[in-house]
PDB file of N, CA and C in Angstrom:
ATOM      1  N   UNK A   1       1.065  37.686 -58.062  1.00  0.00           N
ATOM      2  CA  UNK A   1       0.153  38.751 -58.408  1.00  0.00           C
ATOM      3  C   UNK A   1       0.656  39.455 -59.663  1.00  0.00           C
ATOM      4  N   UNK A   2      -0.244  39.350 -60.515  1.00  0.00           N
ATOM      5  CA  UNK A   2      -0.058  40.640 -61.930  1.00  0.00           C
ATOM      6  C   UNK A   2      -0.086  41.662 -61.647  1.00  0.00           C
ATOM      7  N   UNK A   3       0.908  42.537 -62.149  1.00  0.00           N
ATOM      8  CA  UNK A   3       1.329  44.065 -62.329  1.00  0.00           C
ATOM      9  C   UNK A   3       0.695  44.592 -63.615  1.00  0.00           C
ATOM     10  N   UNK A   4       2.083  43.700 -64.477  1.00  0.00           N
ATOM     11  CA  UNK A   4       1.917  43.975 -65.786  1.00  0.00           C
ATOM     12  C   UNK A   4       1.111  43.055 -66.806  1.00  0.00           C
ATOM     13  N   UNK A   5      -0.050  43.561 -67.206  1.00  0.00           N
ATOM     14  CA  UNK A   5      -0.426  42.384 -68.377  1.00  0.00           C
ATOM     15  C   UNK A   5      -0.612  42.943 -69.750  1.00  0.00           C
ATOM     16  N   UNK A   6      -0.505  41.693 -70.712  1.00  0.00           N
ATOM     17  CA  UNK A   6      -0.838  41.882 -72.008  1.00  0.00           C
ATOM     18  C   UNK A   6      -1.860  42.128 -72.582  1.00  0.00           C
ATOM     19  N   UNK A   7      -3.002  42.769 -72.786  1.00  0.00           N
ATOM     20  CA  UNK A   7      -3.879  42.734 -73.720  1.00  0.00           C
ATOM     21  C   UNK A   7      -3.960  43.027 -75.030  1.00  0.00           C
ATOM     22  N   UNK A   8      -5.032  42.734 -75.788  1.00  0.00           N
ATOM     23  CA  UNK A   8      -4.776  42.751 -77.498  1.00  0.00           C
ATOM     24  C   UNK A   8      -4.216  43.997 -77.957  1.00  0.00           C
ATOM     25  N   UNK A   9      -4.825  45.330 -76.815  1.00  0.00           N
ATOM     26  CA  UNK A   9      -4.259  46.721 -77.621  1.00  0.00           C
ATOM     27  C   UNK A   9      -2.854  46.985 -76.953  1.00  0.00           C
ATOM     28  N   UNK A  10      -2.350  46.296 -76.018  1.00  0.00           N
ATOM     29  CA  UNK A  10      -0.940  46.606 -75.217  1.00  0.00           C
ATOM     30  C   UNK A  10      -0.958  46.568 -74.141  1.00  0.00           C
ATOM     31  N   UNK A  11      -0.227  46.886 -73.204  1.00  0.00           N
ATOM     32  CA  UNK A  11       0.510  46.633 -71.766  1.00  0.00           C
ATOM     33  C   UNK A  11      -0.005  47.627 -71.348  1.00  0.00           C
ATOM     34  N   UNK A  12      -0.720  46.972 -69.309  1.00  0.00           N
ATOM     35  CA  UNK A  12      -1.281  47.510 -69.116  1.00  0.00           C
ATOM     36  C   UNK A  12      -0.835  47.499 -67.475  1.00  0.00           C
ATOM     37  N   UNK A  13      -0.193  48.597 -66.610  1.00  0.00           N
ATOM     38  CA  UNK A  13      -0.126  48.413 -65.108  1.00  0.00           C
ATOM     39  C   UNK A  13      -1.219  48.501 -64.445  1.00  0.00           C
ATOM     40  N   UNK A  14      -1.220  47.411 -63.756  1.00  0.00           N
ATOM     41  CA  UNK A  14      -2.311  47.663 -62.116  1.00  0.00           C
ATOM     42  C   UNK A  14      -1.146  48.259 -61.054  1.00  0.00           C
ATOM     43  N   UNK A  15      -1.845  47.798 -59.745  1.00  0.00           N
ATOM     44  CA  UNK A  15      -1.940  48.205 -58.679  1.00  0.00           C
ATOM     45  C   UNK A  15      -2.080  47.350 -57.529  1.00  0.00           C
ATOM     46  N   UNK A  16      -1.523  46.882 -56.947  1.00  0.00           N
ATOM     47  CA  UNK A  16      -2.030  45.956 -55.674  1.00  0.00           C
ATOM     48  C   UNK A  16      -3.136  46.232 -54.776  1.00  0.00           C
ATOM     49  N   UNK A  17      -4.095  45.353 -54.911  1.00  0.00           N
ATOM     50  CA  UNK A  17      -5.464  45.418 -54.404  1.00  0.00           C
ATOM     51  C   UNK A  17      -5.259  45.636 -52.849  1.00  0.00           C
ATOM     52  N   UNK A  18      -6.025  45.486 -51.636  1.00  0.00           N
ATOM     53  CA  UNK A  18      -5.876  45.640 -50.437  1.00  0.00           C
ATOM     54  C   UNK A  18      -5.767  44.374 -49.481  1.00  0.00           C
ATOM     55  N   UNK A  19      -5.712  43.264 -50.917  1.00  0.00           N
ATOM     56  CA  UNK A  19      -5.620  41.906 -50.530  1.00  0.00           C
ATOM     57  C   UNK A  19      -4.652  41.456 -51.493  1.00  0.00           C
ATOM     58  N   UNK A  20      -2.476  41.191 -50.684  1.00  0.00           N
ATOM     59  CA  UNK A  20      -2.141  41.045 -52.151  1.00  0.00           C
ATOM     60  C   UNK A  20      -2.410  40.391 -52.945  1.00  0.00           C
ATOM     61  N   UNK A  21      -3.203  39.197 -52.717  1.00  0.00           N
ATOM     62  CA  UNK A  21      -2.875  38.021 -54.018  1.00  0.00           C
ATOM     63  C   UNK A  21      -4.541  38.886 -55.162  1.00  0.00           C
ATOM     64  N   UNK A  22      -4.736  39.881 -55.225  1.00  0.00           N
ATOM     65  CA  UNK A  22      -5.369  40.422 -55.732  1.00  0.00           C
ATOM     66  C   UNK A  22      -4.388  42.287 -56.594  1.00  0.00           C
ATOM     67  N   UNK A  23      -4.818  41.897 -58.009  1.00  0.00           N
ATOM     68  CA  UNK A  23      -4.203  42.883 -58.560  1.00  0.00           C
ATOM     69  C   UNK A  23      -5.149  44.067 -58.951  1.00  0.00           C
ATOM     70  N   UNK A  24      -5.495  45.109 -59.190  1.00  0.00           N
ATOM     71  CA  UNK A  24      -6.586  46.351 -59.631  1.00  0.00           C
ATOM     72  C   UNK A  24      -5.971  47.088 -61.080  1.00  0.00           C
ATOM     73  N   UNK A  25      -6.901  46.968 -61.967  1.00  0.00           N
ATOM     74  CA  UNK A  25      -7.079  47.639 -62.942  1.00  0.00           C
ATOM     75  C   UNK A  25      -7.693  48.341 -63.434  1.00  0.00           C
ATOM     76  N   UNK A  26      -8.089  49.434 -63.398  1.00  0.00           N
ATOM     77  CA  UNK A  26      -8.205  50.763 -63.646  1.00  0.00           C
ATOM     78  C   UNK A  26      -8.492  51.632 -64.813  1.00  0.00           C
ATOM     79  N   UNK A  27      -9.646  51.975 -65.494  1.00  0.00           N
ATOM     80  CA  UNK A  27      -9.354  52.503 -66.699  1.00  0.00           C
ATOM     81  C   UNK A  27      -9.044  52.027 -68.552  1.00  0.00           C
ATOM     82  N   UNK A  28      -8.810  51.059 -68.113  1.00  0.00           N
ATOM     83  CA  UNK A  28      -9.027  50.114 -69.326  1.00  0.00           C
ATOM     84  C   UNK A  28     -10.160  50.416 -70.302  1.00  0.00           C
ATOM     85  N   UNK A  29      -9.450  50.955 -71.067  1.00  0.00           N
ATOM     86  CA  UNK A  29     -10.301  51.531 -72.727  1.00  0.00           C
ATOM     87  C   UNK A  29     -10.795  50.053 -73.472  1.00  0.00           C
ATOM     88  N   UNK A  30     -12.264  49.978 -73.699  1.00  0.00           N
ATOM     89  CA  UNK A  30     -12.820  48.852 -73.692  1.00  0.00           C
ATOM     90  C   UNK A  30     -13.534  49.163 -75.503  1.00  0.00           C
ATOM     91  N   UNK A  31     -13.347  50.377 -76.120  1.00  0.00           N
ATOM     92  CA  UNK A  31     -13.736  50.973 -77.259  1.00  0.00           C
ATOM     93  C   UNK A  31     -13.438  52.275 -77.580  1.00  0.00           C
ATOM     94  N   UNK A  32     -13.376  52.750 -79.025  1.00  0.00           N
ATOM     95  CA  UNK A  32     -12.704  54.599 -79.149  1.00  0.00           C
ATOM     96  C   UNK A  32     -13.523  55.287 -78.551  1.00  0.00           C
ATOM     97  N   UNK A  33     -13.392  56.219 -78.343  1.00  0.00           N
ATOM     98  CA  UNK A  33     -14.292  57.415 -77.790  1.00  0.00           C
ATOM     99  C   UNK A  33     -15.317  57.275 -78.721  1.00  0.00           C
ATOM    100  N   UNK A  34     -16.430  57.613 -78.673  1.00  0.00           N
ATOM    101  CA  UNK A  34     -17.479  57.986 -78.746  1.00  0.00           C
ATOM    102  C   UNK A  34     -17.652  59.522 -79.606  1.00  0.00           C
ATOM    103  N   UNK A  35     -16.662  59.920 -80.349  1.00  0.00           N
ATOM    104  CA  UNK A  35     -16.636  61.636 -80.353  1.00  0.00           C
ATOM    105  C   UNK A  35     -16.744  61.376 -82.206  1.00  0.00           C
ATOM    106  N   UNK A  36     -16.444  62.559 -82.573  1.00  0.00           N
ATOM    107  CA  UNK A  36     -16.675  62.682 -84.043  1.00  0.00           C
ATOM    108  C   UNK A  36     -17.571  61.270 -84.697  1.00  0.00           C
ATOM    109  N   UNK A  37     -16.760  60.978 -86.152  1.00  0.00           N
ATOM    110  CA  UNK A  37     -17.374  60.230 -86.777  1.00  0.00           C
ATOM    111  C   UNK A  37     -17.777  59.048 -85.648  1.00  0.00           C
ATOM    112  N   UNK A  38     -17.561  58.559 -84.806  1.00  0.00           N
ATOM    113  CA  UNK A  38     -17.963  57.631 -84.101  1.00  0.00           C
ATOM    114  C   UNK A  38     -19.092  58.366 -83.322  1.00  0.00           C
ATOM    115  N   UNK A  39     -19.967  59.276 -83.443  1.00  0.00           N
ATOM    116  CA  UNK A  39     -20.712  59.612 -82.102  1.00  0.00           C
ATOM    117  C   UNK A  39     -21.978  59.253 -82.864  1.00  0.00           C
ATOM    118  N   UNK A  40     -22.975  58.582 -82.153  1.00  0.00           N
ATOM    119  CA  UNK A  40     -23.923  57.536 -81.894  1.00  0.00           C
ATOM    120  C   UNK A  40     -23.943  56.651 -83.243  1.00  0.00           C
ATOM    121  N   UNK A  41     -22.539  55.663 -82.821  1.00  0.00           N
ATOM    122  CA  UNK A  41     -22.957  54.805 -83.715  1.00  0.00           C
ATOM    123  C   UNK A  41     -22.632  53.780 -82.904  1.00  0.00           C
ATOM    124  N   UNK A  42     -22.396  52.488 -83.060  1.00  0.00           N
ATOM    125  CA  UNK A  42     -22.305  51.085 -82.221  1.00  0.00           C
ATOM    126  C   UNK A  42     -20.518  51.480 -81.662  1.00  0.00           C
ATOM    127  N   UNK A  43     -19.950  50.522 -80.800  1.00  0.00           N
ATOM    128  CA  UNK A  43     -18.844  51.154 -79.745  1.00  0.00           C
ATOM    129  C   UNK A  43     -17.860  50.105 -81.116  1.00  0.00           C
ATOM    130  N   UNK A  44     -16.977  51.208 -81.550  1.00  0.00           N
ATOM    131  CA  UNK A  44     -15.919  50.889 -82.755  1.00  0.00           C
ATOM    132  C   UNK A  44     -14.617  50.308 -81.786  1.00  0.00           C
ATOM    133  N   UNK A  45     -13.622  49.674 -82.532  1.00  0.00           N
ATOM    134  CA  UNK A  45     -12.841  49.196 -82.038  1.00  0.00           C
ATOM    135  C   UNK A  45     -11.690  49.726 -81.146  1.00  0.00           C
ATOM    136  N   UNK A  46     -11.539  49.900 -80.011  1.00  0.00           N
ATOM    137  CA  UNK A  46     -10.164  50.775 -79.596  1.00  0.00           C
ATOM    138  C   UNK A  46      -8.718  50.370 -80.168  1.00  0.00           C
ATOM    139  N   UNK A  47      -7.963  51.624 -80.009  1.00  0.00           N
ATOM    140  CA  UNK A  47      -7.005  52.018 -80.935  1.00  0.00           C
ATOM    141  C   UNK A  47      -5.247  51.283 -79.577  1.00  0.00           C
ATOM    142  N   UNK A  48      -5.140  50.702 -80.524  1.00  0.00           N
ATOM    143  CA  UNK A  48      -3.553  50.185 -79.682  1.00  0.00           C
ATOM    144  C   UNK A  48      -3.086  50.941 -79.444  1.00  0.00           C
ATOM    145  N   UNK A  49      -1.527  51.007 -78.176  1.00  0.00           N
ATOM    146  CA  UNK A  49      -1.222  52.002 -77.469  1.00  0.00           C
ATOM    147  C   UNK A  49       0.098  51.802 -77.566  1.00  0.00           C
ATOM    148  N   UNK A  50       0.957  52.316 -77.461  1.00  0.00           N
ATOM    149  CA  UNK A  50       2.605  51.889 -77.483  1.00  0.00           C
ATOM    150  C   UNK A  50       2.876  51.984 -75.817  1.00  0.00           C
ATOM    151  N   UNK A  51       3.677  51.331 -75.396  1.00  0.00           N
ATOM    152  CA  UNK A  51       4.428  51.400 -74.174  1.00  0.00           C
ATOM    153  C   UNK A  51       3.365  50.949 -73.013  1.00  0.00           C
ATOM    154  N   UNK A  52       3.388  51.071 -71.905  1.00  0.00           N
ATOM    155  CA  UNK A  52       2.653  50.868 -70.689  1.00  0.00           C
ATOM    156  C   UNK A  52       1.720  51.622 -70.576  1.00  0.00           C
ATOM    157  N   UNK A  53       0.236  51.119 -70.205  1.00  0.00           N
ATOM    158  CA  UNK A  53      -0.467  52.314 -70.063  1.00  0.00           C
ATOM    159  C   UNK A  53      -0.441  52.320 -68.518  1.00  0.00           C
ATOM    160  N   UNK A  54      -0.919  53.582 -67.924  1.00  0.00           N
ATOM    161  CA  UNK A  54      -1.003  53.601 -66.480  1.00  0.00           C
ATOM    162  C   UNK A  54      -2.417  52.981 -65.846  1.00  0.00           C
ATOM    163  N   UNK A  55      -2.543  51.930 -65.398  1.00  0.00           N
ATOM    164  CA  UNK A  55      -4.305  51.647 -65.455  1.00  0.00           C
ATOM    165  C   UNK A  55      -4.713  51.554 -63.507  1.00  0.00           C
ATOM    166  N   UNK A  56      -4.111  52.685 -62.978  1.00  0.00           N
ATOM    167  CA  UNK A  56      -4.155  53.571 -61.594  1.00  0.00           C
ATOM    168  C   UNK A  56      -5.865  53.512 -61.258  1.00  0.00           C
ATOM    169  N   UNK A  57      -6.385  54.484 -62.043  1.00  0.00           N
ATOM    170  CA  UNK A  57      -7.454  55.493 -61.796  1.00  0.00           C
ATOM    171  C   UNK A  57      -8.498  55.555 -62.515  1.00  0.00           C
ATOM    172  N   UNK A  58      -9.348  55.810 -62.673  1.00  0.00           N
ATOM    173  CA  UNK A  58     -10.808  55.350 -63.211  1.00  0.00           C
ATOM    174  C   UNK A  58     -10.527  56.534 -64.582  1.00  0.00           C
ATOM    175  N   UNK A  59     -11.241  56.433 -65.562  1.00  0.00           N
ATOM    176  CA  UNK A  59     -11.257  57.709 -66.420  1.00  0.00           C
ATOM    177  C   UNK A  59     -12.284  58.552 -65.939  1.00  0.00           C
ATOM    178  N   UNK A  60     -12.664  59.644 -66.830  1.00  0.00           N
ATOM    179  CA  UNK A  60     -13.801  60.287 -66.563  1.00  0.00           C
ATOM    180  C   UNK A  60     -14.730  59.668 -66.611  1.00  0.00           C
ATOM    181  N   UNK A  61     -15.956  60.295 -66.003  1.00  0.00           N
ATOM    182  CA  UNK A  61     -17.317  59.368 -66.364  1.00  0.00           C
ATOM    183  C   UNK A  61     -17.950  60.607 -67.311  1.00  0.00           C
ATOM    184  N   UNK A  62     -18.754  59.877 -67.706  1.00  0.00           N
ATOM    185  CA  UNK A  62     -19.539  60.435 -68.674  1.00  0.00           C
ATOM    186  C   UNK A  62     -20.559  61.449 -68.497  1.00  0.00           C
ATOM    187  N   UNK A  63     -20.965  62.714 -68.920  1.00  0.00           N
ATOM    188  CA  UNK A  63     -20.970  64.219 -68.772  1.00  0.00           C
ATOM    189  C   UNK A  63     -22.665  63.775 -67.991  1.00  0.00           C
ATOM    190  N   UNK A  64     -23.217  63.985 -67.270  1.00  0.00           N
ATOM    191  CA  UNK A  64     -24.154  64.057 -66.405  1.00  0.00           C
ATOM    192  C   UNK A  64     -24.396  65.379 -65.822  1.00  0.00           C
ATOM    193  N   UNK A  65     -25.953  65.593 -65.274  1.00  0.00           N
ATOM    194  CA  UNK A  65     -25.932  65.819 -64.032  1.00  0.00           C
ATOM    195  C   UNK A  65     -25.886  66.316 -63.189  1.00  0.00           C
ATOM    196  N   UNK A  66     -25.320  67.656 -62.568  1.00  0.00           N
ATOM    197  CA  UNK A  66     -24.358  68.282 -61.222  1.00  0.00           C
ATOM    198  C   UNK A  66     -25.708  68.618 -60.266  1.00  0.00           C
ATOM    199  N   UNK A  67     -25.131  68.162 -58.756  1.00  0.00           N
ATOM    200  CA  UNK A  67     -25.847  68.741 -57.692  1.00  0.00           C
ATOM    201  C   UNK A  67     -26.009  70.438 -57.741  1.00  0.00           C
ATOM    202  N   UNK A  68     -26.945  70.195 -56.834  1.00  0.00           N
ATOM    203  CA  UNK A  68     -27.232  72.315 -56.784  1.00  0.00           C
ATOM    204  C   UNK A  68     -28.625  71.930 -56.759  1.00  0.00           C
ATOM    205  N   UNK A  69     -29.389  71.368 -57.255  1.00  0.00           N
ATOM    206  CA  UNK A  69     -30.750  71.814 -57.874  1.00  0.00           C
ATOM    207  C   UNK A  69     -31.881  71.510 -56.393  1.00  0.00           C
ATOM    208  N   UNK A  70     -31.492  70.620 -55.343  1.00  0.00           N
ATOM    209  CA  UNK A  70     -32.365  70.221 -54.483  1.00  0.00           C
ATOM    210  C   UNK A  70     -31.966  69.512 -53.812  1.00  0.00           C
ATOM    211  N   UNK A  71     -32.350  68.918 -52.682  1.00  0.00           N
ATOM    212  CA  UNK A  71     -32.257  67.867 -51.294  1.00  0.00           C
ATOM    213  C   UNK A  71     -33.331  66.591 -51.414  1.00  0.00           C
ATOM    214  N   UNK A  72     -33.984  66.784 -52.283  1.00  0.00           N
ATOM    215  CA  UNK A  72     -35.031  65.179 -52.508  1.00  0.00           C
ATOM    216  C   UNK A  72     -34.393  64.277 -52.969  1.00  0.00           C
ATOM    217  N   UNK A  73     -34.332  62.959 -52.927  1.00  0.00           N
ATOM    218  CA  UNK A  73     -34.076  61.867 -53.129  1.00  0.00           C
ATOM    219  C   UNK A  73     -33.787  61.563 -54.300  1.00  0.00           C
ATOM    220  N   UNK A  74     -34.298  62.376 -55.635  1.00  0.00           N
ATOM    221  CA  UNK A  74     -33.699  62.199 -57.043  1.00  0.00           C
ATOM    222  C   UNK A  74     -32.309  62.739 -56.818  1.00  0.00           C
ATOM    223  N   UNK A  75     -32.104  64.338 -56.029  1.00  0.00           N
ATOM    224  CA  UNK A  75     -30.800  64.816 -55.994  1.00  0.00           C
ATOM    225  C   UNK A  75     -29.841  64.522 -55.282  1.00  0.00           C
ATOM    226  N   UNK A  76     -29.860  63.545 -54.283  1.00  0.00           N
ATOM    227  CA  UNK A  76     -28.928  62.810 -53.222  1.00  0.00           C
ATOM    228  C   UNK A  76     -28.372  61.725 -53.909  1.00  0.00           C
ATOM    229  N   UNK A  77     -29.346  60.829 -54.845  1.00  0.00           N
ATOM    230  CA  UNK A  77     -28.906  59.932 -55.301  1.00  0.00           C
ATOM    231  C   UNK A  77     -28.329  59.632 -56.817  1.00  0.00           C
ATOM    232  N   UNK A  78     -28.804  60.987 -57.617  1.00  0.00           N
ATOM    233  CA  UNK A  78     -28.693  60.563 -59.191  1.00  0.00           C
ATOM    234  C   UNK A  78     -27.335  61.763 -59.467  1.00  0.00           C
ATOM    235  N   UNK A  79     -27.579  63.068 -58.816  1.00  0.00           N
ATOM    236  CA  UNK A  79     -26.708  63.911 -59.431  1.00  0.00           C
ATOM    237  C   UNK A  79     -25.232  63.770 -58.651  1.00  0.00           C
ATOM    238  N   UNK A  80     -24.245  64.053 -59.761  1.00  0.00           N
ATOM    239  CA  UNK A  80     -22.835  64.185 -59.162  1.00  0.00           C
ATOM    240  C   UNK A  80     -22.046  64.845 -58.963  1.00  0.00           C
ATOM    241  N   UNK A  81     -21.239  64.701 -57.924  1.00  0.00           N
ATOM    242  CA  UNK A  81     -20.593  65.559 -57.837  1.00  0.00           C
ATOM    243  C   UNK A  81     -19.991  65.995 -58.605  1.00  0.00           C
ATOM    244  N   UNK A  82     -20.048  67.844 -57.984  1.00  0.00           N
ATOM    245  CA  UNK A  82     -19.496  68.329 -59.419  1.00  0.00           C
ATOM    246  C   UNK A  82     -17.493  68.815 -59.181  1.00  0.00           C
ATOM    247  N   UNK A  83     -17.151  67.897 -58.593  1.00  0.00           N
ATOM    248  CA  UNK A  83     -15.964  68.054 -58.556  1.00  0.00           C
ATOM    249  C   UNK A  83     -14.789  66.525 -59.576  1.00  0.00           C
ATOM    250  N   UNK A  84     -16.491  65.736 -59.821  1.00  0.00           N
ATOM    251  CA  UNK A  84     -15.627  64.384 -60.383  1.00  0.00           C
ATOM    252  C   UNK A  84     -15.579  65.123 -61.638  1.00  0.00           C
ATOM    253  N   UNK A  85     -14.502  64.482 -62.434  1.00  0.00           N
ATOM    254  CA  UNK A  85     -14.113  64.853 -63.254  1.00  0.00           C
ATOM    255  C   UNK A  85     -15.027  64.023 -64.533  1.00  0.00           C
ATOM    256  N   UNK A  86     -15.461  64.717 -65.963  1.00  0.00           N
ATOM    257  CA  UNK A  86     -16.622  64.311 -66.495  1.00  0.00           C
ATOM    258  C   UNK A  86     -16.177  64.186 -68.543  1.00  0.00           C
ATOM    259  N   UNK A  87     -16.427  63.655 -69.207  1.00  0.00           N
ATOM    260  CA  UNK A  87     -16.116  63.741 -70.093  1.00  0.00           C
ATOM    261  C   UNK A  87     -16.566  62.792 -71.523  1.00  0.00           C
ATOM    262  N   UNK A  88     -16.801  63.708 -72.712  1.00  0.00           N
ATOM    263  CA  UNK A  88     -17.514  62.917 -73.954  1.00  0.00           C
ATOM    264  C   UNK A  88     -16.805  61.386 -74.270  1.00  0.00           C
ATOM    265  N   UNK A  89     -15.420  61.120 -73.843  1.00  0.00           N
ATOM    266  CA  UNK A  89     -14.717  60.454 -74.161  1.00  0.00           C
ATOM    267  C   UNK A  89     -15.157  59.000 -73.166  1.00  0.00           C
TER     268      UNK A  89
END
């Protein structure tokens, strides 16, 4: 089972899945943020990393949304919780 792997921008830890011969990766930056000169243009190249990244835990998701507004079926299913953590990046 892989821990540690190589990809083009650097080294990246998983996690042992709940099945070992299965490894989990996590978070893996797939393009730069989205922010300044990059904001709405096509997904630019991500930026290499020195050392290990930790690839544990999901990143933020992207700014949506928050429950409060109702109990109908748009609000059970589309809005989120507003305790996940949310972000332009």
């Amino acid at each position: 089972m892989l821990k540690l792997v190589k990809t083009e921008n650097g080294l990246v830890r998983g996690f042992q899945g709940n099945n070992t011969r299965i490894s989990v990766f996590k978070g893996i930056p797939f393009a730069a943020p989205p922010v300044g000169e990059n904001r709405w243009k096509a997904p630019q190249p991500c930026q290499n990393w020195e050392g290990v990244r930790e690839c544990s835990k999901f990143a933020p998701i992207s700014v949506q949304d928050q429950p409060g507004v109702g109990t109908d079926i748009y609000c059970r299913e589309w809005h989120v919780d507003k305790d996940i953590e949310m972000d332009e990046d």
